[in-house]
N, C-alpha and C. Protein backbone atom coordinates (compact mmCIF):
# COMPACT_ATOMS: atom_id res chain seq x y z
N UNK A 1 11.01 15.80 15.92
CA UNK A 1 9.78 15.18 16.32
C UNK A 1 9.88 13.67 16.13
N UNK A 2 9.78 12.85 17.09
CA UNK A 2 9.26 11.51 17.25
C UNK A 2 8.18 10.76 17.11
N UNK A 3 8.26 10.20 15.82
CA UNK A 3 7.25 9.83 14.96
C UNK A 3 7.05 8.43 14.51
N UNK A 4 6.04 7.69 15.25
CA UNK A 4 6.18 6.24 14.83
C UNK A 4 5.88 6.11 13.49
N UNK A 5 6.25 4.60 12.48
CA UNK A 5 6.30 4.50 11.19
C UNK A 5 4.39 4.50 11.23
N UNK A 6 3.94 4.94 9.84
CA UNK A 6 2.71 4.41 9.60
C UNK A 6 2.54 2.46 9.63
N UNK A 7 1.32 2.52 10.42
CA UNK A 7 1.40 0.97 10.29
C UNK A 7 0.61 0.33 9.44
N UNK A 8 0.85 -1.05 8.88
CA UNK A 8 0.48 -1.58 7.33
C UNK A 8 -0.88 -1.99 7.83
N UNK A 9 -1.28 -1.76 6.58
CA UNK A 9 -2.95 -2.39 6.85
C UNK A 9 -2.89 -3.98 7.23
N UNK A 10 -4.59 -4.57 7.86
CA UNK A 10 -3.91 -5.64 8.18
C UNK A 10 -4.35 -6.77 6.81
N UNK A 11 -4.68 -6.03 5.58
CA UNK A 11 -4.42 -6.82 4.57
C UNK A 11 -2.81 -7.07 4.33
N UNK A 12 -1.66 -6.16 4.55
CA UNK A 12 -0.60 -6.35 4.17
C UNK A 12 -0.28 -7.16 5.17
N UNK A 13 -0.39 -6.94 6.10
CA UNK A 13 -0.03 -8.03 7.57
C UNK A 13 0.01 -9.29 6.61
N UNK A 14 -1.38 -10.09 6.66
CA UNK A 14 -1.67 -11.02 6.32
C UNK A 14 -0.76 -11.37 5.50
N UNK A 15 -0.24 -10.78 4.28
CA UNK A 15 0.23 -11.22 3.48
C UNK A 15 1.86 -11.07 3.92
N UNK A 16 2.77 -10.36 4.66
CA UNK A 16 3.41 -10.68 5.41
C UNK A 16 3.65 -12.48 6.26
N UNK A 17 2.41 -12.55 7.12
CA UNK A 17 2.97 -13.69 8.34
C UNK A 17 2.17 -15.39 6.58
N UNK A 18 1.25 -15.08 5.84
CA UNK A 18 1.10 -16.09 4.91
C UNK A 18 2.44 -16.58 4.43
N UNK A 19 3.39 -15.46 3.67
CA UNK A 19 4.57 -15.67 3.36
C UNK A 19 5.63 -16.13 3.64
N UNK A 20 5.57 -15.93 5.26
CA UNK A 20 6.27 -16.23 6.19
C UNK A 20 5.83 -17.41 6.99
N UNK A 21 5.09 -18.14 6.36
CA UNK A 21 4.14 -19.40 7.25
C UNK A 21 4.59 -20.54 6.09
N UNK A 22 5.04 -20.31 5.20
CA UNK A 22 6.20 -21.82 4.76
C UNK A 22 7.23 -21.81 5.11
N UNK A 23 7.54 -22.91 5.47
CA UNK A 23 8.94 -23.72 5.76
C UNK A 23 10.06 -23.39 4.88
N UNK A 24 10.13 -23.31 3.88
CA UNK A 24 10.92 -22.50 2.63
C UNK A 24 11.24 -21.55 2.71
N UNK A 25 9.84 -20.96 2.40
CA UNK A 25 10.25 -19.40 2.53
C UNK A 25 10.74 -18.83 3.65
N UNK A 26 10.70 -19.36 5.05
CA UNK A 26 10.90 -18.94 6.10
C UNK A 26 12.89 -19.45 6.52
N UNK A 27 12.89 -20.40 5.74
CA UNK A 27 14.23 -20.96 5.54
C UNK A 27 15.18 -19.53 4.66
N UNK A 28 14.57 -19.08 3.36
CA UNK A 28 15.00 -18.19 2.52
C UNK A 28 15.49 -16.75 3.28
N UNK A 29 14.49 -16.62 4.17
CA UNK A 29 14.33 -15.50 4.45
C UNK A 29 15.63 -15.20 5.75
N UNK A 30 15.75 -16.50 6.56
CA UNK A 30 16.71 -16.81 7.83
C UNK A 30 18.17 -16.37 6.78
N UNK A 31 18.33 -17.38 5.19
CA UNK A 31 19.58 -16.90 4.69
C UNK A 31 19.69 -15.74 4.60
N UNK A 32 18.82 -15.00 3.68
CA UNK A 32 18.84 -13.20 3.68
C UNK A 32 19.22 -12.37 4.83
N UNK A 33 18.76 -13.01 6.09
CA UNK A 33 19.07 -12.15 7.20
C UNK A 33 20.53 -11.98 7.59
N UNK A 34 21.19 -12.76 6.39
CA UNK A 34 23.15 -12.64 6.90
C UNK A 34 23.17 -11.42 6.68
N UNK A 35 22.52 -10.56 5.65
CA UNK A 35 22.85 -9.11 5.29
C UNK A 35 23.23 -9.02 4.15
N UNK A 36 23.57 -10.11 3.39
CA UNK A 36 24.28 -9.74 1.69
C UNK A 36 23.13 -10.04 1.12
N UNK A 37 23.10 -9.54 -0.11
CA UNK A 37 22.03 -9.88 -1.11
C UNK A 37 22.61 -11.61 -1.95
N UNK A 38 21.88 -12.44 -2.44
CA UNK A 38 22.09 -13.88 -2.61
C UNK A 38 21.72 -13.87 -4.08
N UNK A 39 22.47 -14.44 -4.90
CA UNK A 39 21.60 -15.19 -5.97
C UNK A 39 20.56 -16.45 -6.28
N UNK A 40 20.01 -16.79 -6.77
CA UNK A 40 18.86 -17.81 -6.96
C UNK A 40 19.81 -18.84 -6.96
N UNK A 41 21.59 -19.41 -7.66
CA UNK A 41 22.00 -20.21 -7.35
C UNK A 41 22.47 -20.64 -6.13
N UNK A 42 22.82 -19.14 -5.42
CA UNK A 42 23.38 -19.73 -4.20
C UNK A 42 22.15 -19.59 -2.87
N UNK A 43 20.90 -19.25 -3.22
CA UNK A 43 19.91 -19.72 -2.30
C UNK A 43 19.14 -21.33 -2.09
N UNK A 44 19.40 -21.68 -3.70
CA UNK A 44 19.35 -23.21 -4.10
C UNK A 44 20.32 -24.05 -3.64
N UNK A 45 21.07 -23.32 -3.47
CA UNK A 45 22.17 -24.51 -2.96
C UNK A 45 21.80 -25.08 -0.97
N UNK A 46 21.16 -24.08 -0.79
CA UNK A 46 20.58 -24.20 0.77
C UNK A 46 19.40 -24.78 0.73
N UNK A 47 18.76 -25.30 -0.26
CA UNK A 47 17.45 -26.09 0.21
C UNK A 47 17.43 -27.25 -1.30
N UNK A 48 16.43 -27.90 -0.68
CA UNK A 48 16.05 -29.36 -1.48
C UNK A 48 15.41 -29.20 -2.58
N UNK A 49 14.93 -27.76 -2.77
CA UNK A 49 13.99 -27.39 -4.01
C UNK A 49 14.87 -26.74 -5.42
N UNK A 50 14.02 -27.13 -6.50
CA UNK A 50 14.90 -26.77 -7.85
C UNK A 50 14.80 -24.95 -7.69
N UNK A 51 15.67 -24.30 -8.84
CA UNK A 51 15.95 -22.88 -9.07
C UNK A 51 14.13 -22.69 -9.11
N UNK A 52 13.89 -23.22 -9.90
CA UNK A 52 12.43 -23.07 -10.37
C UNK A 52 11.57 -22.54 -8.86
N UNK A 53 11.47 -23.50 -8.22
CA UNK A 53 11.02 -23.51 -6.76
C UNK A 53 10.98 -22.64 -6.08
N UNK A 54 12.71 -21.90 -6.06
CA UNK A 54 12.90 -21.19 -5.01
C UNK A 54 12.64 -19.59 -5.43
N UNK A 55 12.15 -19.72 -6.82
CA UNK A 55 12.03 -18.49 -7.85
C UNK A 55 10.54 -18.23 -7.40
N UNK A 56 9.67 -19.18 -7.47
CA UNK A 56 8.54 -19.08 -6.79
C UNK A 56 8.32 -18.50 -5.71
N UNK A 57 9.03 -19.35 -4.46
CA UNK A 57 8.84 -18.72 -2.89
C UNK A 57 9.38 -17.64 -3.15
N UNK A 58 10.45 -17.02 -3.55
CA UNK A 58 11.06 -15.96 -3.87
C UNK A 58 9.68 -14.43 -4.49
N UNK A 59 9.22 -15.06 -5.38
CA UNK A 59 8.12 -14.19 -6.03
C UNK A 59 7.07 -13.42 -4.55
N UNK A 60 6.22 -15.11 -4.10
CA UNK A 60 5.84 -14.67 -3.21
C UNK A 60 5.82 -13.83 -2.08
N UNK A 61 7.52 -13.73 -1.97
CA UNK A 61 7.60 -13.13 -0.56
C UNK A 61 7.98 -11.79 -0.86
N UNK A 62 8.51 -11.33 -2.08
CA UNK A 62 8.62 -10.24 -2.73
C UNK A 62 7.48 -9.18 -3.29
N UNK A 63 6.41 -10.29 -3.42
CA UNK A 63 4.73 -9.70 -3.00
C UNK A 63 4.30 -9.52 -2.08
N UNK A 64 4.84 -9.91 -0.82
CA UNK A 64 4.41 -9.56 0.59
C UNK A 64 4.98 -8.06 1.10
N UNK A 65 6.11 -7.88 0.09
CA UNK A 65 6.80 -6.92 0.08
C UNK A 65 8.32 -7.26 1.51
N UNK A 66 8.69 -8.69 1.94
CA UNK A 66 9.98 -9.41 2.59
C UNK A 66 10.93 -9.06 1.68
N UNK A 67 11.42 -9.36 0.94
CA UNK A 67 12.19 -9.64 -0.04
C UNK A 67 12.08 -8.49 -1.49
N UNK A 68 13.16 -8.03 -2.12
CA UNK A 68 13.65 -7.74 -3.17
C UNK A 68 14.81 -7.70 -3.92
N UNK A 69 14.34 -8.14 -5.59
CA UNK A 69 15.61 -7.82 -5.81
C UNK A 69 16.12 -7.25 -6.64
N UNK A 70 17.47 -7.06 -7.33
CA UNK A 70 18.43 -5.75 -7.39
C UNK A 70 19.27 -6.90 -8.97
N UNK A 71 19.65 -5.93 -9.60
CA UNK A 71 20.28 -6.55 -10.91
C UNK A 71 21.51 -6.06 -10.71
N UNK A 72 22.61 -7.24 -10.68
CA UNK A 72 24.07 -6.89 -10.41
C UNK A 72 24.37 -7.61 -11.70
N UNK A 73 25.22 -6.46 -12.58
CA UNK A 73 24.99 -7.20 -14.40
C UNK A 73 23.83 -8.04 -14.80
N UNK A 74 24.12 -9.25 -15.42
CA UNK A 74 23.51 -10.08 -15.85
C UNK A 74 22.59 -10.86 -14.65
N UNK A 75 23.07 -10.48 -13.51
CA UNK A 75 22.82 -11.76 -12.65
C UNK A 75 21.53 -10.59 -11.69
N UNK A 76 20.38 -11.64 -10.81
CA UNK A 76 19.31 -11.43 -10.01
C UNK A 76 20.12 -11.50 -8.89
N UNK A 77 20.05 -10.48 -7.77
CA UNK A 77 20.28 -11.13 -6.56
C UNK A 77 19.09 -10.35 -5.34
N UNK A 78 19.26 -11.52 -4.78
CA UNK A 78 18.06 -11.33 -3.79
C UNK A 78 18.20 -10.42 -2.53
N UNK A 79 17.42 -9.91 -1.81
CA UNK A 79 17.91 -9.08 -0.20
C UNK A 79 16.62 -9.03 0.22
N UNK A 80 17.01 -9.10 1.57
CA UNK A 80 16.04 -9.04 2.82
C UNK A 80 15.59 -7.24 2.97
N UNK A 81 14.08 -7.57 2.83
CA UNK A 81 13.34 -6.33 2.95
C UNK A 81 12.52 -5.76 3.98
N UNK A 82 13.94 -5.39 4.96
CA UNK A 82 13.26 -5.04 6.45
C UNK A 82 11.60 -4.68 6.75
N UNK A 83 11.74 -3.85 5.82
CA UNK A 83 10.13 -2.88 6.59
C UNK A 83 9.16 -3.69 7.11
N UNK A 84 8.75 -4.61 6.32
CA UNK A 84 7.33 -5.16 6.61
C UNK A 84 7.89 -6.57 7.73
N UNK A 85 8.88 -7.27 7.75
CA UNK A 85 9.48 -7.98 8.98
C UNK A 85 9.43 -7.11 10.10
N UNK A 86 9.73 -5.68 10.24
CA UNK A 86 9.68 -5.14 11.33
C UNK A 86 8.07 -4.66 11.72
N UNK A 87 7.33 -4.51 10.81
CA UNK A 87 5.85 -4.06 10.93
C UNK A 87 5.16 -4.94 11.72
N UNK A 88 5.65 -6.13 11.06
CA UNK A 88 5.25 -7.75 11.78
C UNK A 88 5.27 -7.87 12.93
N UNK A 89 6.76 -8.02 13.10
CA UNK A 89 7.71 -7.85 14.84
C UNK A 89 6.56 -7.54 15.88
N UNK A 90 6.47 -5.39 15.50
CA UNK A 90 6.09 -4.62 16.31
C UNK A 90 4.28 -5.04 16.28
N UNK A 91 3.84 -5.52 15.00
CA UNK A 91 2.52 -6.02 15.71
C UNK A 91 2.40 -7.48 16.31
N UNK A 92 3.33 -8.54 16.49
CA UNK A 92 3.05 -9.33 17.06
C UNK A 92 3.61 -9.22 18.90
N UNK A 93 4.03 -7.57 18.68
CA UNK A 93 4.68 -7.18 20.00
C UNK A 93 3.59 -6.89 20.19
N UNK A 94 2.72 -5.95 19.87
CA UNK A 94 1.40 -5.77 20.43
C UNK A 94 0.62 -6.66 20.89
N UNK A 95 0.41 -7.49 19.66
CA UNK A 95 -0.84 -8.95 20.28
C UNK A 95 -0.44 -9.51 21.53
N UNK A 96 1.64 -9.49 21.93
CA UNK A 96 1.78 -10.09 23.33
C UNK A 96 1.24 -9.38 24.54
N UNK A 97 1.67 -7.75 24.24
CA UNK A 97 1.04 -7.22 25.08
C UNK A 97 -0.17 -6.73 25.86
N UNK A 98 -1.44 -7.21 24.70
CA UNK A 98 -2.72 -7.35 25.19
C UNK A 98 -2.63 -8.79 25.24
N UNK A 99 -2.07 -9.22 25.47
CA UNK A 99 -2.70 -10.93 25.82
C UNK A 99 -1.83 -10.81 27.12
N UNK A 100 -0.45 -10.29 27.24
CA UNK A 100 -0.30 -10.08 29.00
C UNK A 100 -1.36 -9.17 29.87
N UNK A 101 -1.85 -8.59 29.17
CA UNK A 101 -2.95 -7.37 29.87
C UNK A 101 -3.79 -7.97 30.29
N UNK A 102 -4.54 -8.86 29.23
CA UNK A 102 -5.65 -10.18 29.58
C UNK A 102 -5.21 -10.86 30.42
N UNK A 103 -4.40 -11.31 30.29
CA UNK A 103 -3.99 -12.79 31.39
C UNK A 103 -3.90 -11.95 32.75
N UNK A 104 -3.31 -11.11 33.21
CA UNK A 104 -3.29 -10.53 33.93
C UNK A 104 -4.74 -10.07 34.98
N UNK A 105 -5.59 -9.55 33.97
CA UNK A 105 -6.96 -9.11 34.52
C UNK A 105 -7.96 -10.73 35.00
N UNK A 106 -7.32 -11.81 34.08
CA UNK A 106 -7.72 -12.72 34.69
C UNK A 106 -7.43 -13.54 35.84
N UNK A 107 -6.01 -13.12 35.84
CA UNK A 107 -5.72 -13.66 37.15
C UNK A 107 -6.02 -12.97 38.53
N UNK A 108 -5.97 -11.82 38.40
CA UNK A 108 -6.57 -10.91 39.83
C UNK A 108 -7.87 -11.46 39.68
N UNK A 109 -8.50 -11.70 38.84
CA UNK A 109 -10.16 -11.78 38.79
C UNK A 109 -10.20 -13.15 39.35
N UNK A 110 -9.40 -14.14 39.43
CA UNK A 110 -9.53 -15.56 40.08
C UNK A 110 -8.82 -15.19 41.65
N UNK A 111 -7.92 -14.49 41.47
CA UNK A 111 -7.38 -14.06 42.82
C UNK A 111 -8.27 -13.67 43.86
N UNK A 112 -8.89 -12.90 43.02
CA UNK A 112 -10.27 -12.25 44.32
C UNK A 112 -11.15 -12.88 44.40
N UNK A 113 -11.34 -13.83 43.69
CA UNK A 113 -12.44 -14.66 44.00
C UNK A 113 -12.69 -15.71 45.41
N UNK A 114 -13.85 -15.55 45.84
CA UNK A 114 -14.25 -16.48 47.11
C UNK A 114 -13.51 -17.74 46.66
C-alpha cells in the first residue's frame, strides 16, 4: 500500500522555514547536505562566526528538528536531518501549485473578458 508520509503541523513548518530563514544557518545546512556528518570545528571553519555561534544556529535548527547530532567518542558531530527539509520541499510544492491554479483561473478570467 502507497502511503503518503503524515504531514507536520504547520506549527512545525514554521519552525522549519524560521530556521531556515538565516543566512548561517542556511549556509550550515548547504555544508550538511555533502552527506557526512561535520564537527562544530570543521563547520566553523566555513563561516565568520565563533564555535560558540555556530553551536547556537546549530541548537536552533536541531529544534526545528533539520539537523542532529550523533557522539563519535569524545567528539559532537553534526548531520543533516532529512524529514522535515523534505516536509518543507513538498509543502512549498503545494503553495506553487495552488498559486499556478490561481494564476491560471485568472488569466482565462482576463482572457474572456470584453
Amino acid at each position: 500500500m502507497d502511503s503518503k508520509p503524515e504531514a507536520p503541523s504547520n506549527e512545525v513548518l514554521a519552525r522549519v522555514f524560521a530556521a531556515l530563514g538565516d543566512a548561517t544557518r542556511l549556509k550550515l545546512v548547504a555544508l550538511l547536505c555533502a552527506g557526512s556528518a561535520l564537527s562544530i570545528a570543521q563547520l566553523t571553519a566555513h563561516t565568520d562566526i565563533s564555535r560558540q555561534g555556530v553551536t547556537k544556529h546549530l541548537q536552533m535548527l536541531a529544534e526545528a528538528g533539520v539537523v542532529r547530532d550523533i557522539k563519535s567518542g569524545r567528539e559532537r558531530l553534526w548531520q543533516l536531518d532529512p524529514a522535515q527539509i523534505e516536509a518543507a520541499r513538498r509543502t512549498l510544492e503545494e503553495i506553487g501549485q495552488q498559486w499556478d491554479i490561481a494564476l491560471g483561473k485568472l488569466k482565462m478570467f482576463v482572457e474572456s473578458a470584453p
